[in-house]
C-alpha atoms as a PDB file:
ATOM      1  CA  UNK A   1     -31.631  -2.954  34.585  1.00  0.00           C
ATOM      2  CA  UNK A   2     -31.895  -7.024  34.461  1.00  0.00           C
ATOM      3  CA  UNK A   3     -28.237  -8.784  33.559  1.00  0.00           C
ATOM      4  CA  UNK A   4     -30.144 -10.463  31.071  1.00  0.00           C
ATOM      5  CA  UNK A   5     -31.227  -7.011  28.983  1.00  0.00           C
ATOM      6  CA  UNK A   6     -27.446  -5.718  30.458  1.00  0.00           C
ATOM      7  CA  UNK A   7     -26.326  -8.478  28.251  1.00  0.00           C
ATOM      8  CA  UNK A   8     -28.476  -8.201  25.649  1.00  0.00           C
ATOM      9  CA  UNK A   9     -27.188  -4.379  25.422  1.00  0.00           C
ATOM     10  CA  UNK A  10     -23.827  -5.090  25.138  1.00  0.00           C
ATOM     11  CA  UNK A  11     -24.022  -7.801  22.219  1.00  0.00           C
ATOM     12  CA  UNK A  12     -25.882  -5.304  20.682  1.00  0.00           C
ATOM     13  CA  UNK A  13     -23.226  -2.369  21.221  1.00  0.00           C
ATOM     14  CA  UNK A  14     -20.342  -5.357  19.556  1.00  0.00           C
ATOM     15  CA  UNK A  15     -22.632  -5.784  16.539  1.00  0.00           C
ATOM     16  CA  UNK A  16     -23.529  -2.428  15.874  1.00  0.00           C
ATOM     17  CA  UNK A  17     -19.324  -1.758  16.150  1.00  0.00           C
ATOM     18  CA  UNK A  18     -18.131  -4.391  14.060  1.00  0.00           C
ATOM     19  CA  UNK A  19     -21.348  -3.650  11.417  1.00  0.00           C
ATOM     20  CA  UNK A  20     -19.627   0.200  11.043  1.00  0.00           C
ATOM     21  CA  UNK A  21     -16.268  -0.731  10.559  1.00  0.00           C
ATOM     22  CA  UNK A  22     -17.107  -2.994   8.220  1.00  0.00           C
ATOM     23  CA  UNK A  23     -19.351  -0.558   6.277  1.00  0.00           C
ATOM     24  CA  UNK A  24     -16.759   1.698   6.481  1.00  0.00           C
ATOM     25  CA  UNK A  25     -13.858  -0.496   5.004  1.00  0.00           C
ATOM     26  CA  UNK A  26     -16.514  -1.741   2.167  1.00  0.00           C
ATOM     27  CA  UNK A  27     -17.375   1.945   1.463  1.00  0.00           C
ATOM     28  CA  UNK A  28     -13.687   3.126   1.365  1.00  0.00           C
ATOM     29  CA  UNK A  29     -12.742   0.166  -0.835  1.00  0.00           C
ATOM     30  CA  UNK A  30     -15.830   0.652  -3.256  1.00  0.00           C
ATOM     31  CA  UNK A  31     -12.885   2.996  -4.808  1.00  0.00           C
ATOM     32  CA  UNK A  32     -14.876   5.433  -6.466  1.00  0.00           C
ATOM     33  CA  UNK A  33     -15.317   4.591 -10.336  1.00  0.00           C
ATOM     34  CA  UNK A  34     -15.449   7.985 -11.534  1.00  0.00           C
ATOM     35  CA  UNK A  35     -11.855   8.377  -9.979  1.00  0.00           C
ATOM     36  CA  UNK A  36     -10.218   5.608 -11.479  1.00  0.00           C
ATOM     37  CA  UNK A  37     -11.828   6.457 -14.646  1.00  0.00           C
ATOM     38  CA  UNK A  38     -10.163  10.139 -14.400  1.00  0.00           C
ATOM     39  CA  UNK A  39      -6.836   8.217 -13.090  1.00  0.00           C
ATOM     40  CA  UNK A  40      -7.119   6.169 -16.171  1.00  0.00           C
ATOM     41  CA  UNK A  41      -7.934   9.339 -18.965  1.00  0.00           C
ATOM     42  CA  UNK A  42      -5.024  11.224 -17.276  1.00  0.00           C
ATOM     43  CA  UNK A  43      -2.207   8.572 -16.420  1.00  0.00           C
ATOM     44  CA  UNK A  44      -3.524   5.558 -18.680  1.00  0.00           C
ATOM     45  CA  UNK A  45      -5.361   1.671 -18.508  1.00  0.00           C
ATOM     46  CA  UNK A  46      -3.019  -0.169 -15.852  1.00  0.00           C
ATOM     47  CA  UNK A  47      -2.459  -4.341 -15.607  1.00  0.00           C
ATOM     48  CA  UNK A  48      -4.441  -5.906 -13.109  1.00  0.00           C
ATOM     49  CA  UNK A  49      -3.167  -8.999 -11.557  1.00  0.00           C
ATOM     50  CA  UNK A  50      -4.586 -10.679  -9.029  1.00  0.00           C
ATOM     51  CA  UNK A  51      -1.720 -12.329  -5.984  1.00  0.00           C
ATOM     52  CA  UNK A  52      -2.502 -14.864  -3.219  1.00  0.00           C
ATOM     53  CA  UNK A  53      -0.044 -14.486  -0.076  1.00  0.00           C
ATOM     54  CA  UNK A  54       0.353 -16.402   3.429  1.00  0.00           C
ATOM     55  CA  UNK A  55       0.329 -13.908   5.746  1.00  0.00           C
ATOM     56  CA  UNK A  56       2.197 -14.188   9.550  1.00  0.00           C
ATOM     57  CA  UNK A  57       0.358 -13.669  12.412  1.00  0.00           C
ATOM     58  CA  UNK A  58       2.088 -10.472  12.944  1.00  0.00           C
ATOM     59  CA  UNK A  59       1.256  -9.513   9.522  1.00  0.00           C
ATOM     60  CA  UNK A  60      -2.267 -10.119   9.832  1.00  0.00           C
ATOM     61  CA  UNK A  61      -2.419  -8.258  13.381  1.00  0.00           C
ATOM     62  CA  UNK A  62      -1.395  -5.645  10.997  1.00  0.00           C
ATOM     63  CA  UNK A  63      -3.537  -5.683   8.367  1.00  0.00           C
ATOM     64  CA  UNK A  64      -6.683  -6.109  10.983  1.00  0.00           C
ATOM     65  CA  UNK A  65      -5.806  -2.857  12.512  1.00  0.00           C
ATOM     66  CA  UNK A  66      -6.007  -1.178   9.407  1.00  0.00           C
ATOM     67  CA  UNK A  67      -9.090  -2.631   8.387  1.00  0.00           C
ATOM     68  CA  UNK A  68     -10.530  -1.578  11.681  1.00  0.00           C
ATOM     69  CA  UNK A  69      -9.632   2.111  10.434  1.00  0.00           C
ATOM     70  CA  UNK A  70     -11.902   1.728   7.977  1.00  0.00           C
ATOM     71  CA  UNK A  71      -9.058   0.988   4.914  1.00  0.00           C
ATOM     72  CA  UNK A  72      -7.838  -1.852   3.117  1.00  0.00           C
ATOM     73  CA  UNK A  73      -6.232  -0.520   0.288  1.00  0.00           C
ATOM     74  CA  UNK A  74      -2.813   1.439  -1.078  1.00  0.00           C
ATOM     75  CA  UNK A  75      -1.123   3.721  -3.113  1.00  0.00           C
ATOM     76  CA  UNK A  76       1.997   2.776  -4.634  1.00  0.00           C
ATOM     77  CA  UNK A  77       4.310   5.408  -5.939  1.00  0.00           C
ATOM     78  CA  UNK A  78       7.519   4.084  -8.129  1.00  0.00           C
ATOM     79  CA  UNK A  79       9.087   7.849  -7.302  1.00  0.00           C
ATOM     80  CA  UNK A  80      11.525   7.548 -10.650  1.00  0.00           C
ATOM     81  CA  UNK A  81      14.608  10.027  -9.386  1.00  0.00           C
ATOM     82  CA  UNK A  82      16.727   9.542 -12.206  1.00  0.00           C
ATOM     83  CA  UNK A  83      17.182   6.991 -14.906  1.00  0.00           C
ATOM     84  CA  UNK A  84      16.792   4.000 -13.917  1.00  0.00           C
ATOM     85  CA  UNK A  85      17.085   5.187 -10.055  1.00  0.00           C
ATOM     86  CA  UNK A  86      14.283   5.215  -7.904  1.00  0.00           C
ATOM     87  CA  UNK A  87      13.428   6.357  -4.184  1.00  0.00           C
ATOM     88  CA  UNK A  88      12.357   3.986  -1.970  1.00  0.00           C
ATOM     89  CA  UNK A  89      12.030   3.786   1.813  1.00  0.00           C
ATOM     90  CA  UNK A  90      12.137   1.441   5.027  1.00  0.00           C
ATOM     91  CA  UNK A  91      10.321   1.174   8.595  1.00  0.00           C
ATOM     92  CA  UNK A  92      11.051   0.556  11.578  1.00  0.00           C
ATOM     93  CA  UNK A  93      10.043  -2.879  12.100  1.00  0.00           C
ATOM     94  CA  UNK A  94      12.495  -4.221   8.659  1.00  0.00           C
ATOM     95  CA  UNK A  95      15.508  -1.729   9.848  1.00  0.00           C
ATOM     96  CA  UNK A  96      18.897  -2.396   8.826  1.00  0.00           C
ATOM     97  CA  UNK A  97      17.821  -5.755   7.074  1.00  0.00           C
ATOM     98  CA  UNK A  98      18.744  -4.477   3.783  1.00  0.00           C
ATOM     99  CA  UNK A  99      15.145  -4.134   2.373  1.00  0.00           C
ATOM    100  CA  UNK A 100      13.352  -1.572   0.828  1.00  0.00           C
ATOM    101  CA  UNK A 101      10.604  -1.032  -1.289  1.00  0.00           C
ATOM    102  CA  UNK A 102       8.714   1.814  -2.859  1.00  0.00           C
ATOM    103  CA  UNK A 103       6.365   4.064  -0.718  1.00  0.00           C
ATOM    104  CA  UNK A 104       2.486   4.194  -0.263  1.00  0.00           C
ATOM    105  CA  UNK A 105       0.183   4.732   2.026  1.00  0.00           C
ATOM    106  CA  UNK A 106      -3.421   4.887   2.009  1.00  0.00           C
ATOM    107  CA  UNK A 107      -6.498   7.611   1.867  1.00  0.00           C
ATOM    108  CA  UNK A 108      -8.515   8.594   4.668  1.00  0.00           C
ATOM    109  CA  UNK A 109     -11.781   8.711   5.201  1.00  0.00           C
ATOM    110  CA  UNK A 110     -13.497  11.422   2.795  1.00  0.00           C
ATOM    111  CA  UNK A 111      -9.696  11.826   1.006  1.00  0.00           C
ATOM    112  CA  UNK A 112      -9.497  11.072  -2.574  1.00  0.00           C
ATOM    113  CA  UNK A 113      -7.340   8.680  -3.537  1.00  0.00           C
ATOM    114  CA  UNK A 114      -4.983  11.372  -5.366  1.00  0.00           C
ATOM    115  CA  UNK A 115      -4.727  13.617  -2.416  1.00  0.00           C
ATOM    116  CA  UNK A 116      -3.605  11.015  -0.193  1.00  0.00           C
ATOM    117  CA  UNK A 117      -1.059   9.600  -3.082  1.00  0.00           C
ATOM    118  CA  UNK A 118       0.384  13.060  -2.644  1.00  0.00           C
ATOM    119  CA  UNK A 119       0.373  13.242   1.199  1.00  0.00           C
ATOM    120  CA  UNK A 120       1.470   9.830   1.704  1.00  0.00           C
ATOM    121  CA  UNK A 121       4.410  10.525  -0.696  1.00  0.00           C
ATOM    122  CA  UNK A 122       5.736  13.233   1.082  1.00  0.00           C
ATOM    123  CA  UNK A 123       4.786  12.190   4.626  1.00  0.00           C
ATOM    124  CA  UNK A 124       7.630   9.146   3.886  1.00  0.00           C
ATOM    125  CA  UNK A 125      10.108  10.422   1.904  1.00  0.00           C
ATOM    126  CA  UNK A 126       9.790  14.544   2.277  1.00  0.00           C
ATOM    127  CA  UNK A 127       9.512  14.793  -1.736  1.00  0.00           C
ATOM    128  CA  UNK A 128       6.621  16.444  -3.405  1.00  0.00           C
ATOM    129  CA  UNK A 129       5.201  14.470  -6.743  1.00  0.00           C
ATOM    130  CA  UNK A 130       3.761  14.490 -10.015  1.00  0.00           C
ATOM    131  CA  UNK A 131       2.064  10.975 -11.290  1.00  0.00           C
ATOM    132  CA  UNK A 132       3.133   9.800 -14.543  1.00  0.00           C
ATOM    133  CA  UNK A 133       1.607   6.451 -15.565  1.00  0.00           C
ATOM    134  CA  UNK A 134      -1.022   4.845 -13.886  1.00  0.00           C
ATOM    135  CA  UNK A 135       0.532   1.107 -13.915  1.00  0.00           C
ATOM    136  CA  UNK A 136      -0.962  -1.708 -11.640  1.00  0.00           C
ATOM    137  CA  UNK A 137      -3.849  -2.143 -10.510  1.00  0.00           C
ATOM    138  CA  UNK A 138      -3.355  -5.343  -8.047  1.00  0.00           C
ATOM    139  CA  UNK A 139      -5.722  -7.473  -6.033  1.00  0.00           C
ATOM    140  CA  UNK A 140      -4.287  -8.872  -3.110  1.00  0.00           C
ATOM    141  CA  UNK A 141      -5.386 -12.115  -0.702  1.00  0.00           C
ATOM    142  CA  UNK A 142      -4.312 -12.082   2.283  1.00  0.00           C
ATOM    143  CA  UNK A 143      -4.121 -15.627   3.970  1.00  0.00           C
ATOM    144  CA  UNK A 144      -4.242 -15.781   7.387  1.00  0.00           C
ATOM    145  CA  UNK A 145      -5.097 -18.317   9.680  1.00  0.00           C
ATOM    146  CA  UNK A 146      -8.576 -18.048   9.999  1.00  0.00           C
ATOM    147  CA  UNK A 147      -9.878 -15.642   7.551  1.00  0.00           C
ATOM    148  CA  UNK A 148      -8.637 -14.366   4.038  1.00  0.00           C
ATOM    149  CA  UNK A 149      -8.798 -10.926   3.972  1.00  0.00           C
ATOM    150  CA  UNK A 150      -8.945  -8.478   0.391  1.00  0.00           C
ATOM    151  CA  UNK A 151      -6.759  -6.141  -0.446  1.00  0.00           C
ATOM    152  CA  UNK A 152      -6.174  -3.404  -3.116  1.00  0.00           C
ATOM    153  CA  UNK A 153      -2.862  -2.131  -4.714  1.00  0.00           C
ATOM    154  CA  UNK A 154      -3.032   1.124  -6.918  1.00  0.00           C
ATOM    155  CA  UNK A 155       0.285   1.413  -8.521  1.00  0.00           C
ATOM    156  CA  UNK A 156       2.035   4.559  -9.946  1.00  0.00           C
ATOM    157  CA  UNK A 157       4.712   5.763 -11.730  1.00  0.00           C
ATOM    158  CA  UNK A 158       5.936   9.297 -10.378  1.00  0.00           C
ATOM    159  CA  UNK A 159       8.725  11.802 -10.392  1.00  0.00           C
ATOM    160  CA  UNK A 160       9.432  14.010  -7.668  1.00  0.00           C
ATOM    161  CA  UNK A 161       9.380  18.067  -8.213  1.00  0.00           C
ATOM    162  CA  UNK A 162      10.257  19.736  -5.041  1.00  0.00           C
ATOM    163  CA  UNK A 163      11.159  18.751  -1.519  1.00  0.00           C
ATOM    164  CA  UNK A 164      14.140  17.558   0.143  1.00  0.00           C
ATOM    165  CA  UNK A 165      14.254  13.292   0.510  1.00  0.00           C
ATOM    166  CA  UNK A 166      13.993  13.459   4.022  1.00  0.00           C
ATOM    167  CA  UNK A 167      10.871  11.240   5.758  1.00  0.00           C
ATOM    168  CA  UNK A 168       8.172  13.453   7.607  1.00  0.00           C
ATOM    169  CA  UNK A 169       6.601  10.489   9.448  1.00  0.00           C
ATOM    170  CA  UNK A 170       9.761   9.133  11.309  1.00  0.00           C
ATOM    171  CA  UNK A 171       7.450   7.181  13.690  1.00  0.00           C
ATOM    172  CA  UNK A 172       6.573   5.299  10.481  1.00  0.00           C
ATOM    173  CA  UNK A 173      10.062   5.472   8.451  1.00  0.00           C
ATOM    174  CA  UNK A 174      13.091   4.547   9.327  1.00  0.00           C
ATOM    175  CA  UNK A 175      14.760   5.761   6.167  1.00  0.00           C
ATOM    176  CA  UNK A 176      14.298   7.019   2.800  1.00  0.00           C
ATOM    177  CA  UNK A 177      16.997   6.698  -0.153  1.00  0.00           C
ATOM    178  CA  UNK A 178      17.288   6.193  -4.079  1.00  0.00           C
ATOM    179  CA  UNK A 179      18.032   2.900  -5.062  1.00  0.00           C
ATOM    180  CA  UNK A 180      18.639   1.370  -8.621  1.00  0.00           C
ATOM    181  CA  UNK A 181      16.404  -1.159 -10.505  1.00  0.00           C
ATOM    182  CA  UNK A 182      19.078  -3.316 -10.558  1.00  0.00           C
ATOM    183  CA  UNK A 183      19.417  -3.529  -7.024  1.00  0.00           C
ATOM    184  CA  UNK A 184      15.175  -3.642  -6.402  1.00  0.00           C
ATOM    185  CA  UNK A 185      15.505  -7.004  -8.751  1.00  0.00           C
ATOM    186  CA  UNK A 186      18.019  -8.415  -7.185  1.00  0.00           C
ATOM    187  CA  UNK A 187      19.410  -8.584  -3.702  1.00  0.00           C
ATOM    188  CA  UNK A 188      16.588  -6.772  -2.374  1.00  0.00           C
ATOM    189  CA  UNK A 189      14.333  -8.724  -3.717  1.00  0.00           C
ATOM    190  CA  UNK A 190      16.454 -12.269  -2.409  1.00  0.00           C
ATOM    191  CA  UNK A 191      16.113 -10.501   0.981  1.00  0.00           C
ATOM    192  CA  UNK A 192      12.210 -10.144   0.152  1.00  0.00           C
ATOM    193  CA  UNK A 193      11.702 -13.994  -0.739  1.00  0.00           C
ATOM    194  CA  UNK A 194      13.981 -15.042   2.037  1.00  0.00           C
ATOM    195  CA  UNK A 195      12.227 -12.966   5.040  1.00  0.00           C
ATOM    196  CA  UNK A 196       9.321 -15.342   5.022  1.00  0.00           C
ATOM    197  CA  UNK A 197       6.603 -12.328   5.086  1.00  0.00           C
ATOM    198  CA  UNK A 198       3.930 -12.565   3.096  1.00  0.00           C
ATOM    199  CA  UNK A 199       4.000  -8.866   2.559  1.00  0.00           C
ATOM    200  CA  UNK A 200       7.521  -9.126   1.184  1.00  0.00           C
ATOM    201  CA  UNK A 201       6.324 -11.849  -0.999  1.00  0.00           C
ATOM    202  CA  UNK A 202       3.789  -9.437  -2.418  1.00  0.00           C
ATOM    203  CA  UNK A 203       5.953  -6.156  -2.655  1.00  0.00           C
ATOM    204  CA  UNK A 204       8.492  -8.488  -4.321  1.00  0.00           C
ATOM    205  CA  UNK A 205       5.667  -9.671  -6.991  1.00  0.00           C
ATOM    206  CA  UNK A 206       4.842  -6.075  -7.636  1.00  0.00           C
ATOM    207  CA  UNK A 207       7.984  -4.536  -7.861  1.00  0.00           C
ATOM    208  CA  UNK A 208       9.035  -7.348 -10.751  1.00  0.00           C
ATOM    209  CA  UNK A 209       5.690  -6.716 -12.056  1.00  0.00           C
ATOM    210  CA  UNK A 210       5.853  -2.442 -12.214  1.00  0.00           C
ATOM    211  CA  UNK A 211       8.939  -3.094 -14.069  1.00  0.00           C
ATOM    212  CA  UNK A 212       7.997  -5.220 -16.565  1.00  0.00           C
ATOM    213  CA  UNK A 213       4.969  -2.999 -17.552  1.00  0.00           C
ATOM    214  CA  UNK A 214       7.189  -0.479 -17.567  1.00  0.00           C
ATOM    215  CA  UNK A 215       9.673  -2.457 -20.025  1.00  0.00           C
ATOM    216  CA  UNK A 216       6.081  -3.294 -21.982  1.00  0.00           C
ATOM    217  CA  UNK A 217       5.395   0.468 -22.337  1.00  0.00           C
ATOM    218  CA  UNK A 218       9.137   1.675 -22.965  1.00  0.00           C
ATOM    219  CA  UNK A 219       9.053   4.613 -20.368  1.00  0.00           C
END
């Protein structure tokens, strides 16, 4: 075989790999219609808002290597533990900083969106759920240096119904615990604003936004 058809071969091989995972992110992000139609009939017509963040390099390293998986979307659980108390977890790479944030995670390939709510929920904080409210529905842009990349926030309100709060996935989660609204608004979410992330910026801009719909709907 020439170098030049050698060459030719591999360029080929590149495109046809790059052309797959990006079918496969567009066709897992084409969230099924019918699904959030049934989310909405069941838990109710969420906000959508729309968010623009600067991203770190780190973050975006991140955010490519999920996209590469063929996802760039999340669930959001707001896992409502008692009144006004709510569970919330941390990973590894944000330990002991004093931040944490409510849980999600995102579906497979072939998962419905529900299933993997469920599965994510108790892969990070051990609890099994039951979705309340349907809430946000948020449209992320993620800035990076040389490419903007979409992203997709389903939001939920949930309570848990069996389990212990203990994470599954400790490769993932540092720690799980129940935090109050009070303390989501306010020095977490200083800590948020004053990391610099761009994915704290967001989570910070969700979390004020969850709560105000909330406030909005009285529940």
């Amino acid at each position: 075989m020439s170098r030049f058809v050698q060459d030719l071969r591999s360029c080929l091989e590149t495109f046809l790999d790059d052309a797959y995972v990006s079918h496969m992110a567009r066709t897992l992000n084409d969230i099924n219609d019918e699904e959030i139609q049934s989310f909405i009939k069941r838990f109710g017509e969420p906000v959508r808002l729309q968010f623009v963040a600067d991203f770190q390099e780190f973050e975006c390293h991140l955010v490519r290597q999920t996209r590469n998986k063929g996802r760039l979307h999340d669930v959001t659980c707001f896992i409502r533990h008692a009144e006004d108390e709510y569970v919330v977890i941390q990973k590894h790479n944000y330990a002991r900083t004093g931040i944490y944030r409510a849980p999600s995670g995102g579906a497979a390939i072939g998962e419905s969106l529900e299933d993997a709510a469920h599965r994510e929920m108790h892969e990070e904080t051990g609890l099994e759920i039951r979705i309340l409210r349907f809430v946000l529905d948020m449209y992320l842009d993620v800035v990076c240096a040389d490419e903007n990349i979409p992203w997709r926030s389903l939001v939920f309100l949930a309570e848990p119904v069996g389990g212990t709060m203990q994470p599954i996935d400790t490769r993932e989660i540092f720690d799980a615990k129940v935090m109050t609204r009070q303390e989501l608004l306010g020095d977490v979410d200083k800590l948020m604003i004053e990391s610099g992330w761009g994915g704290f910026a967001y989570r910070s801009f969700l979390t004020r936004e969850f709560f105000k719909r909330l406030d909005e709907l009285n529940i």
